[in-house]
C-alpha atoms as a PDB file:
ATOM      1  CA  UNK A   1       0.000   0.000   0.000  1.00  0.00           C
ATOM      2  CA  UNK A   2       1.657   3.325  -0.988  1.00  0.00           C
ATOM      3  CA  UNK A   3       0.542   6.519   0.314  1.00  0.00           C
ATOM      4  CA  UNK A   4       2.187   9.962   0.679  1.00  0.00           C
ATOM      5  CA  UNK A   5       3.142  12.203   4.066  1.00  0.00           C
ATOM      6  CA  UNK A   6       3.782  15.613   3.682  1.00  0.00           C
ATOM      7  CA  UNK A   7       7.276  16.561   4.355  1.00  0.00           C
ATOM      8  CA  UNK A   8       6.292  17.139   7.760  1.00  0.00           C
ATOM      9  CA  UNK A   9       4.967  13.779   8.553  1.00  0.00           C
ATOM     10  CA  UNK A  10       7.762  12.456   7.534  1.00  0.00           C
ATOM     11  CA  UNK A  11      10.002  14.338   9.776  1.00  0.00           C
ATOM     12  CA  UNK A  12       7.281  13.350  12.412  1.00  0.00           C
ATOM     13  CA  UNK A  13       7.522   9.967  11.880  1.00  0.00           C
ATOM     14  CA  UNK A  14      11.277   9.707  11.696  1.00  0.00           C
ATOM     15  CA  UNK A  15      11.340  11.218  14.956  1.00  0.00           C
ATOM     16  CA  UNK A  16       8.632   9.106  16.532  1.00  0.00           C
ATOM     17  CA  UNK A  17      10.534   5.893  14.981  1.00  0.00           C
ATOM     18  CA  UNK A  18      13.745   7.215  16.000  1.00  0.00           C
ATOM     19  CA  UNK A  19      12.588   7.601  19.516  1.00  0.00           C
ATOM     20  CA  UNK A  20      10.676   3.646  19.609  1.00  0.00           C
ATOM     21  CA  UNK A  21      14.125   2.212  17.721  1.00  0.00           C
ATOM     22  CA  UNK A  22      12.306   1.118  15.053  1.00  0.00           C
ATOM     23  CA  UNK A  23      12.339   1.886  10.964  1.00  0.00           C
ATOM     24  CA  UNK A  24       9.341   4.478  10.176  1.00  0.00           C
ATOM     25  CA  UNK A  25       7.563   1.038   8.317  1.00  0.00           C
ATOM     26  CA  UNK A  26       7.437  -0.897  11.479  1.00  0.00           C
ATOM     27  CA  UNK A  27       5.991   1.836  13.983  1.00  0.00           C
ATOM     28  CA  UNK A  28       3.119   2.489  10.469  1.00  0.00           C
ATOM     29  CA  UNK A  29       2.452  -1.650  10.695  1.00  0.00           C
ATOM     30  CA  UNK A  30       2.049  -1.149  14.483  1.00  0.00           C
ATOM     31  CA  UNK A  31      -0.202   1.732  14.115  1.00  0.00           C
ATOM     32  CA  UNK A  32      -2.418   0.107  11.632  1.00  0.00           C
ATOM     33  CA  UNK A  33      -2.673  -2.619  13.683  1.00  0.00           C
ATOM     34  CA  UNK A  34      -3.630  -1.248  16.851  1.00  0.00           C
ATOM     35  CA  UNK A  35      -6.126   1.153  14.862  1.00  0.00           C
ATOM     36  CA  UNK A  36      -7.606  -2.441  13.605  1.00  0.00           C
ATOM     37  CA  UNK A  37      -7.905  -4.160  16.202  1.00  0.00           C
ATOM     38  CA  UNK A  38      -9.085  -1.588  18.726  1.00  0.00           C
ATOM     39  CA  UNK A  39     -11.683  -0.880  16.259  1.00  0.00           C
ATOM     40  CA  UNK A  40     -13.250  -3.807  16.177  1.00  0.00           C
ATOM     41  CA  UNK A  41     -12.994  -3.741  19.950  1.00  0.00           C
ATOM     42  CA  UNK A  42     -14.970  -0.230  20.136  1.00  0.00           C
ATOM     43  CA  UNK A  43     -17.300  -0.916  17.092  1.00  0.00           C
ATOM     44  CA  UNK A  44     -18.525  -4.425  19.390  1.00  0.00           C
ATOM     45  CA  UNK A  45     -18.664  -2.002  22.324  1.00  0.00           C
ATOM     46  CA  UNK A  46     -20.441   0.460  20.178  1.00  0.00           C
ATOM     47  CA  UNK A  47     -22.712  -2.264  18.951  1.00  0.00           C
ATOM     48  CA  UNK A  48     -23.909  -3.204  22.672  1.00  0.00           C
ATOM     49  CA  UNK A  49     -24.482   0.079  23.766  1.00  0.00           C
ATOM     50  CA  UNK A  50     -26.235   1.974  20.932  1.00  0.00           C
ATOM     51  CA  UNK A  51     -28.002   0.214  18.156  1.00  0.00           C
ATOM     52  CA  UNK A  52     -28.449   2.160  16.060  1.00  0.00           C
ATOM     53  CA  UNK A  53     -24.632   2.728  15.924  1.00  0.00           C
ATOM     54  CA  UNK A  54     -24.676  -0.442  13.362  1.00  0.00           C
ATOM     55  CA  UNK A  55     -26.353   1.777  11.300  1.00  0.00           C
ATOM     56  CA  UNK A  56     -23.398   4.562  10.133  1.00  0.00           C
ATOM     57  CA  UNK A  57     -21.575   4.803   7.306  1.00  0.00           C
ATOM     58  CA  UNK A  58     -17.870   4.176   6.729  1.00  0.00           C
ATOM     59  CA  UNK A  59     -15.512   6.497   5.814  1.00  0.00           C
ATOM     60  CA  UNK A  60     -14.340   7.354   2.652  1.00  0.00           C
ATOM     61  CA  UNK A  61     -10.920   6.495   1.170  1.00  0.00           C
ATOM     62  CA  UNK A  62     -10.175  10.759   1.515  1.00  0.00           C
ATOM     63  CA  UNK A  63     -11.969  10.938   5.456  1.00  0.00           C
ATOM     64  CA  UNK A  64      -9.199   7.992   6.322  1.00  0.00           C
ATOM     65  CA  UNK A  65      -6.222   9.710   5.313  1.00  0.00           C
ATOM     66  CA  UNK A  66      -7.049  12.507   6.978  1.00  0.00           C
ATOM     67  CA  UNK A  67      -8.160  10.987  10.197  1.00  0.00           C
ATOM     68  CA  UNK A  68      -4.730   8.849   9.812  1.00  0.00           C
ATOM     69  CA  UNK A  69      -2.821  11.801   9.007  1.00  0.00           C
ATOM     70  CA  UNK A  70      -3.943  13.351  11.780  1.00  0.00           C
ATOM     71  CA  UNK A  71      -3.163  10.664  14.036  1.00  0.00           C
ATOM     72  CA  UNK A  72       0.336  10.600  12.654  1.00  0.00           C
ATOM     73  CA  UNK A  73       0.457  14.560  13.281  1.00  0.00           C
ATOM     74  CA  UNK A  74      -0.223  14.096  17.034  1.00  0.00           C
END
């Protein structure tokens, strides 16, 4: 999967995978994953608690870059 990071991510994300002694595609894998599987965690949770929660919509392909980006900004 190829995507593109502003220069600024980048530097962001050399930094965070500098810090965690890891290369930059490792600490992405790790953040996909935990985004994936605490997902499904909170969408079951969701599920339980509200009902009609089964009922959104999923993001676009444009709304997930950002959100990711963002997360990556943070």
């Amino acid at each position: 999967m190829d995507f593109d990071l502003t220069p600024e991510q980048r530097s962001q994300l050399e930094l965070i995978s500098l810090h965690a002694g890891k290369t930059p595609a490792q600490v992405l894998m790790e953040a996909a994953l935990f985004l994936l599987e605490h997902d499904v965690d909170s969408w079951e949770w969701m599920r339980q608690r509200s009902p009609q929660a089964c009922c959104q919509t999923f993001l676009n392909d444009e709304d997930l870059e950002a959100r990711f980006a963002q997360v990556l900004r943070r």
